[in-house]
Protein backbone atom coordinates (compact mmCIF):
# COMPACT_ATOMS: atom_id res chain seq x y z
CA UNK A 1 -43.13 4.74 7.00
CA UNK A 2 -44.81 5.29 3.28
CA UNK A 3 -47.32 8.17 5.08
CA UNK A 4 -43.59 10.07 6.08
CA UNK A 5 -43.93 13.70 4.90
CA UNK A 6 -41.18 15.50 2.40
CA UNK A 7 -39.00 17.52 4.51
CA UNK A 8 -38.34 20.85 4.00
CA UNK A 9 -35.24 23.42 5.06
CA UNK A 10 -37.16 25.22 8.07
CA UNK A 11 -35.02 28.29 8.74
CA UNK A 12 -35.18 27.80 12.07
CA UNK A 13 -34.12 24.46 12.31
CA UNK A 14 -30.47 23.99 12.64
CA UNK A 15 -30.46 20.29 11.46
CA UNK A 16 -32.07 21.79 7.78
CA UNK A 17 -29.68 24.74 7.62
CA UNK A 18 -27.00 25.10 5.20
CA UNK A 19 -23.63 25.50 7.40
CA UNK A 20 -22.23 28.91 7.39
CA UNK A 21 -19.54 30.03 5.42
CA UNK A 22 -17.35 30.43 8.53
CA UNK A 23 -17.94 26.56 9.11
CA UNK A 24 -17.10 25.91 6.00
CA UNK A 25 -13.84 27.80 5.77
CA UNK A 26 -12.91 26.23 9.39
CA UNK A 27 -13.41 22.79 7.70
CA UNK A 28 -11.42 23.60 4.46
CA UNK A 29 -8.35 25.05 6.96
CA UNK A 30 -9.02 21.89 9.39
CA UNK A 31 -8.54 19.59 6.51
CA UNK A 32 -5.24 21.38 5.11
CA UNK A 33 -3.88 21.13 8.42
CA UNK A 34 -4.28 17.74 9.14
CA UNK A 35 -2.58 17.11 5.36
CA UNK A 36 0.27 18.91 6.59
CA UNK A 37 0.56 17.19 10.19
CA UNK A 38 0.40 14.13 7.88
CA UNK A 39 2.73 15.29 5.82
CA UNK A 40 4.88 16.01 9.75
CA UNK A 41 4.38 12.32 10.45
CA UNK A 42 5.06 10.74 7.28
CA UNK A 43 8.46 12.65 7.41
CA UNK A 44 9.08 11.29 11.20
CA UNK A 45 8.21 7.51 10.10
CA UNK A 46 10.33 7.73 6.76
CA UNK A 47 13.39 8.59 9.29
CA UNK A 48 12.40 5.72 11.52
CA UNK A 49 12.07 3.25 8.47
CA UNK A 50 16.26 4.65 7.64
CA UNK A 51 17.10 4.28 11.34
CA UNK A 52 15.91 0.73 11.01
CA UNK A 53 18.23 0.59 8.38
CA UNK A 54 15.90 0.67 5.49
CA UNK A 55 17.92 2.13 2.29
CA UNK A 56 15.51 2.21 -0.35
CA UNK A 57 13.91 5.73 -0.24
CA UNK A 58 11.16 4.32 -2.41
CA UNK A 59 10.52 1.77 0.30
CA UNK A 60 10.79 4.18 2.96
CA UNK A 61 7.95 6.44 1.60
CA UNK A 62 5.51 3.31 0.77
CA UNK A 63 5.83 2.14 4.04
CA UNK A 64 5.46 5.18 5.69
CA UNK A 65 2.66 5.78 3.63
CA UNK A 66 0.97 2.80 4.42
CA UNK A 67 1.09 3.40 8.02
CA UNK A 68 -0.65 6.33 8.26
CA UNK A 69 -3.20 5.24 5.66
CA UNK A 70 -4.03 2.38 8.05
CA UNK A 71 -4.04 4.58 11.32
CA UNK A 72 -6.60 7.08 9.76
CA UNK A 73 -8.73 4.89 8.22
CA UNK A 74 -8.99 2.94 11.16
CA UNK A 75 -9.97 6.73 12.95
CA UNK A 76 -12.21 7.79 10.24
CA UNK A 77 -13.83 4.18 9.66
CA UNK A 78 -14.61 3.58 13.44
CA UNK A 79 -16.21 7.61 13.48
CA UNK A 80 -18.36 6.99 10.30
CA UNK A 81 -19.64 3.68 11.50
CA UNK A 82 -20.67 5.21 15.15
CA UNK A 83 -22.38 7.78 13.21
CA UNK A 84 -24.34 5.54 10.93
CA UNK A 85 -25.10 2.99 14.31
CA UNK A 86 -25.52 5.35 17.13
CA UNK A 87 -26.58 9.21 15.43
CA UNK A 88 -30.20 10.37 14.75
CA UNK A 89 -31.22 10.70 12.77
CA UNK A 90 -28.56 8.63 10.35
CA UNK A 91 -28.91 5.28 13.05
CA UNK A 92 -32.32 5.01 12.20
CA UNK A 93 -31.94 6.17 8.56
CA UNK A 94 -29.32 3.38 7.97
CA UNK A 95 -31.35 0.54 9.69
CA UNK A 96 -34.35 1.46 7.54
CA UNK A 97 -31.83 1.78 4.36
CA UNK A 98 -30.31 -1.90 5.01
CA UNK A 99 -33.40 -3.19 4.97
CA UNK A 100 -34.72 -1.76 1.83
CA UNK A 101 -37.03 0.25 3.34
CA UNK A 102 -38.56 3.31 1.05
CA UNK A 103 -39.52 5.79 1.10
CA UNK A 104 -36.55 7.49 3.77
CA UNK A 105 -34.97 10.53 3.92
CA UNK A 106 -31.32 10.31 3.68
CA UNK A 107 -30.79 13.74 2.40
CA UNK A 108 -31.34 15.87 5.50
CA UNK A 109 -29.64 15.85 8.74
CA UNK A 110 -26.07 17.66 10.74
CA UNK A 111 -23.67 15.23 11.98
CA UNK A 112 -21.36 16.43 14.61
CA UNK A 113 -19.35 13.53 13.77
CA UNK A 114 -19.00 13.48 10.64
CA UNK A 115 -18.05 18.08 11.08
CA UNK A 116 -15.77 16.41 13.49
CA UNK A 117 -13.71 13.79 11.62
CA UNK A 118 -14.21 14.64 8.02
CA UNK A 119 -11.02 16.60 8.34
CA UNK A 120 -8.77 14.18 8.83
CA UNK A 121 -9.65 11.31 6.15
CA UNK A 122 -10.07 14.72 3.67
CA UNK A 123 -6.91 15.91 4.93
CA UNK A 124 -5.20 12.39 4.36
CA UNK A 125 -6.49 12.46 0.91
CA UNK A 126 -4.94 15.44 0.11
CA UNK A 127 -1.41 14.84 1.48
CA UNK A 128 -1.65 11.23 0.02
CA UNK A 129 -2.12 13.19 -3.63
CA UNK A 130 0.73 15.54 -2.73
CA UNK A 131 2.93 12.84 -1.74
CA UNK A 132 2.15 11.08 -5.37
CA UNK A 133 2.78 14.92 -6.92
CA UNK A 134 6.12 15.40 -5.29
CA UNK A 135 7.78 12.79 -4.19
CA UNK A 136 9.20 11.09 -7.50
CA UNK A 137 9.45 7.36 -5.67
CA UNK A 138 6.02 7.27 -5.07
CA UNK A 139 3.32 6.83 -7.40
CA UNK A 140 -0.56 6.90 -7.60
CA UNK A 141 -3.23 4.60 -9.28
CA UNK A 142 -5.46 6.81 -11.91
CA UNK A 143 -8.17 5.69 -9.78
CA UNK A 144 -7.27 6.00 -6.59
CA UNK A 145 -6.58 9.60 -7.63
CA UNK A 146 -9.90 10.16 -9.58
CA UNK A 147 -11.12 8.81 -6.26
CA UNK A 148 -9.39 11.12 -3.62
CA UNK A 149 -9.69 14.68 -5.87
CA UNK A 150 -13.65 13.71 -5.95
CA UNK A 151 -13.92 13.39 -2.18
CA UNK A 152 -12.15 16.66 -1.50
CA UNK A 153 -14.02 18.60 -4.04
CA UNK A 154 -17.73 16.92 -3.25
CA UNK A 155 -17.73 16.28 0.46
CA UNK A 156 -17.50 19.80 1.67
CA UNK A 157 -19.81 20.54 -0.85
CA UNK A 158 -22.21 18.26 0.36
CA UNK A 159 -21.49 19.26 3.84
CA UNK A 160 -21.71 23.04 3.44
CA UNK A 161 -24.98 22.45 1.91
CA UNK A 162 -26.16 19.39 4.35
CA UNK A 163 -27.37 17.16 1.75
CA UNK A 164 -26.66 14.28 1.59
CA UNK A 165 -24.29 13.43 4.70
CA UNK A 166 -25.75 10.34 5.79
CA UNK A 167 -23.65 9.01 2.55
CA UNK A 168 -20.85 10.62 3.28
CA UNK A 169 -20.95 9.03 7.29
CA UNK A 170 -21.34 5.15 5.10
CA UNK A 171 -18.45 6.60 3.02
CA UNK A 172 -16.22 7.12 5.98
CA UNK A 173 -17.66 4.04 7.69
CA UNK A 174 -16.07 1.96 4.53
CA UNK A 175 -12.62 2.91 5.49
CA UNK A 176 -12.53 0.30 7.91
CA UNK A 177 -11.82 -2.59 5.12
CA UNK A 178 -8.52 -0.46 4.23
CA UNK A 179 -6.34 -1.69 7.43
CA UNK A 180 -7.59 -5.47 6.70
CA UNK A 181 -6.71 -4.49 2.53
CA UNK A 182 -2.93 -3.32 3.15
CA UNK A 183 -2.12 -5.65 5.62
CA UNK A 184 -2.61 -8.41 3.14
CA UNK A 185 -1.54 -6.92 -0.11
CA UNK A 186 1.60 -4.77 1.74
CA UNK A 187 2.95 -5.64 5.41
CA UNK A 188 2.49 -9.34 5.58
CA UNK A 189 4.19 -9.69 2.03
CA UNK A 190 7.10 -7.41 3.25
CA UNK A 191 7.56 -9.27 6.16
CA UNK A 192 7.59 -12.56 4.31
CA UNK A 193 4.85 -13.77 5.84
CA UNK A 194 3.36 -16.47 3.62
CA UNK A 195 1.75 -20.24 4.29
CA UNK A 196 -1.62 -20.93 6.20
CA UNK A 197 -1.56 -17.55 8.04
CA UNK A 198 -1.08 -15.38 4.79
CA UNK A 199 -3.95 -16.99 3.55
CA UNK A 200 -6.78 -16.97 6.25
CA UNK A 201 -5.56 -13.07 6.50
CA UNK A 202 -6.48 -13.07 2.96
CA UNK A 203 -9.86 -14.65 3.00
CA UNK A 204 -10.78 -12.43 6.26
CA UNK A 205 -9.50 -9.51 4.48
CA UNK A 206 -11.91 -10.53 0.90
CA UNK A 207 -15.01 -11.41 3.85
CA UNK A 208 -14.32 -7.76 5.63
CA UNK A 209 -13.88 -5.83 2.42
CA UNK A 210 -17.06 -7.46 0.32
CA UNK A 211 -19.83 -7.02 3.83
CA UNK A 212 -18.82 -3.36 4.14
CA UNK A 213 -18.23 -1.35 0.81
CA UNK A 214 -20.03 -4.35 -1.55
CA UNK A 215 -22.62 -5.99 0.36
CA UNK A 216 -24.30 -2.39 1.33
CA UNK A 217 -24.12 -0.81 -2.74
CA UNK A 218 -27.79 -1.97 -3.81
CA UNK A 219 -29.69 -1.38 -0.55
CA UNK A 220 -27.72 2.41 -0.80
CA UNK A 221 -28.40 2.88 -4.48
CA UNK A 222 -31.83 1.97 -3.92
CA UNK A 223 -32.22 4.47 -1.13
CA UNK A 224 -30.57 6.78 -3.45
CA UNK A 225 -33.63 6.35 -5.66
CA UNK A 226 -36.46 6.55 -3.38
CA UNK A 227 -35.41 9.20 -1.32
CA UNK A 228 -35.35 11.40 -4.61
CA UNK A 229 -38.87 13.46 -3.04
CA UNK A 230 -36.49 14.54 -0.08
CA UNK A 231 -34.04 16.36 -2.52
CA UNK A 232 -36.74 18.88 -4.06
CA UNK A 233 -35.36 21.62 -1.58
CA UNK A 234 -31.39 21.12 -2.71
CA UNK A 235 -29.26 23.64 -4.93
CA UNK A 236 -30.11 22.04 -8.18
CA UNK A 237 -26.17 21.80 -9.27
CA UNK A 238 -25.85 20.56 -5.57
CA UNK A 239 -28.62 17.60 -6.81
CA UNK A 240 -27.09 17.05 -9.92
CA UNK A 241 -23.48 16.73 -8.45
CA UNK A 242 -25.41 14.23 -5.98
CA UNK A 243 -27.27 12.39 -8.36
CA UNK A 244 -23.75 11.89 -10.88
CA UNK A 245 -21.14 10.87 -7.86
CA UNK A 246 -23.13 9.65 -5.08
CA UNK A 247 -23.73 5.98 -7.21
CA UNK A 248 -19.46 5.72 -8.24
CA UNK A 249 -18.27 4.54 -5.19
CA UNK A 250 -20.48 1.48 -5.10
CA UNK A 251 -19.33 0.43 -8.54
CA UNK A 252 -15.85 1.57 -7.31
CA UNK A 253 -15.89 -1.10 -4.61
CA UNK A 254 -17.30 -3.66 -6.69
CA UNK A 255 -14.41 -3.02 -9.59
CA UNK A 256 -11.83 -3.32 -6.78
CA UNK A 257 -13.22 -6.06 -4.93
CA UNK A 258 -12.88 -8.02 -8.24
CA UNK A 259 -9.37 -7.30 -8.73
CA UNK A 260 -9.14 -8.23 -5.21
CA UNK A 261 -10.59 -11.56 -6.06
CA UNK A 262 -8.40 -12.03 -9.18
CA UNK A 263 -5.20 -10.89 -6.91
CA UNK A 264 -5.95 -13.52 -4.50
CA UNK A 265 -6.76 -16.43 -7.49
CA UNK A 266 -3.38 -15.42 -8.35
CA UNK A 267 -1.30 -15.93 -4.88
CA UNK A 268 -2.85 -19.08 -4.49
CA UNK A 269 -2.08 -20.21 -8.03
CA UNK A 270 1.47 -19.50 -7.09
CA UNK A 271 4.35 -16.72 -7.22
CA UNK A 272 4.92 -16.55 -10.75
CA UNK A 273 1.30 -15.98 -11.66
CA UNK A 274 0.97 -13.52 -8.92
CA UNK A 275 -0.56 -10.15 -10.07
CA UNK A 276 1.24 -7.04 -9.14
C-alpha cells in the first residue's frame, strides 16, 4: 500500500472523467423533482395528520415533516452505506480508511450509487429549506440550514467533477442515525411514550448516532490528509472548496452529538430540566 502510485485523470477512463454537463443538468433537474414530489407527499401526510383529527397546523407540518425525513434518510443511509461496503473501488477504500491506513486514494472514483440516490437526500434538503422559507409554522435551526444549503451547493460540485465522492457515499451513509435521532427526540415524546422503553430507545439512539457520524471523523480526517498527493489533478477552487468543507461535518456531528448527550442528561434529570 505505501508503493501505490498517484492517480491521474486518463481521458479514456470513465471512472477519472469529469461527468458531462448533460449529467450534471439531469442530476440538478432529478434533485428539484424529487423536492417537489416531497413537497406532493408532505401535502398528502399533513391532510392525513387533519383527518386524524390533528388541529394544530404547526403540528401537522412537523409531523409530516418528520416522516419523510425518516423515510429518506433511511433510503439514502442504506444506499450510501452499500456503496461504502459493497462498491470498488470505495469498499476497499473505506476498509483501508477505517483502519488508518495511508497513503489511499479517496479522491477518484464514479459511483453509480451514489449518481443514483444523491437526488433524493439533495432533493429532501431542498424542500426541507423551502418548507422552513414558506411555511410560517415551521422553522429551521441556523445550522441545520448552514448544513443543507452546503450539501446542495458542494455535492454536485464534487460530483460533476468526481472528486471526492467516496465522502460524499460516508456522508449519505450517516443518514442512517437520523430515523434512530427523531424517533427519540419527536415520535416517542408525542406519543407519550416515557419510562424504561423511552430510555433504552435513547441510549440505542446516543450508541447508533456516536459509531456512525462520530466514531468514523478522525480515521476520515486523517484520510483527508494523506490522500492530499491524489488531489494534484483537481480544479484548484474544486480542492480548495474540498479542503474548507470536507472536515465540517465531522465537527458537525461531534457538536450535535454533545447536545445530544446534554439533551439526554436532561430527560433523565427530569421534566423540568428538560432541554428543548
Amino acid at each position: 500500500p505505501g508503493a501505490e502510485k498517484t492517480r491521474s485523470r486518463d481521458p479514456d477512463d470513465p471512472d477519472a472523467m469529469d461527468v458531462g454537463d448533460g449529467d450534471t443538468a439531469v442530476l440538478l433537474l432529478t434533485l428539484a423533482a424529487w423536492a417537489c414530489g416531497f413537497g406532493v407527499v408532505h401535502y398528502v401526510l399533513r391532510l392525513t395528520a387533519m383527518l386524524l383529527r390533528n388541529d394544530d397546523r404547526k403540528d401537522q407540518h412537523e409531523w409530516a415533516n418528520y416522516v419523510i425525513s425518516c423515510t429518506q434518510a433511511a433510503i439514502s443511509g442504506f444506499a450510501g452505506a452499500m456503496g461504502l461496503l459493497i462498491e470498488e473501488p470505495f469498499a476497499t477504500s473505506f476498509r483501508r480508511v477505517c483502519m488508518f491506513d495511508a497513503p489511499i486514494d479517496t479522491v477518484h472514483g464514479r459511483s453509480l450509487i451514489l449518481q443514483t440516490a444523491m437526488p433524493t437526500i439533495l432533493g429532501y434538503f431542498l424542500y426541507d429549506l423551502a418548507l422552513a422559507c414558506l411555511v410560517s409554522e415551521t422553522s429551521m435551526e441556523r445550522l441545520i440550514a448552514i448544513h443543507h444549503i452546503l450539501c446542495l451547493v458542494v455535492w454536485p460540485i464534487s460530483y460533476h467533477y468526481q472528486a471526492g465522492c467516496f465522502y460524499l457515499l460516508y456522508m449519505m451513509a450517516a443518514e442512517l442515525s437520523t430515523p434512530f435521532l427523531w424517533l427519540v427526540v419527536y415520535f416517542l415524546p408525542r406519543y407519550k411514550v416515557t419510562g424504561p422503553l423511552y430510555i433504552f430507545m435513547g441510549l440505542v439512539m446516543v450508541l447508533v448516532f456516536f459509531v456512525i457520524r462520530v466514531l468514523p471523523g478522525p480515521a476520515l480526517l486523517n484520510s483527508l490528509i494523506s490522500s492530499q498527493r491524489y488531489w494534484t489533478d483537481v480544479n484548484t477552487p474544486v480542492y480548495a472548496l474540498a479542503m474548507v468543507t470536507l472536515p465540517l461535518p465531522s465537527l458537525l456531528f461531534t457538536y450535535w452529538f454533545v447536545r445530544i448527550l446534554q439533551g439526554m442528561v436532561g430527560a433523565l434529570a427530569g421534566p423540568d430540566k428538560k432541554e428543548a
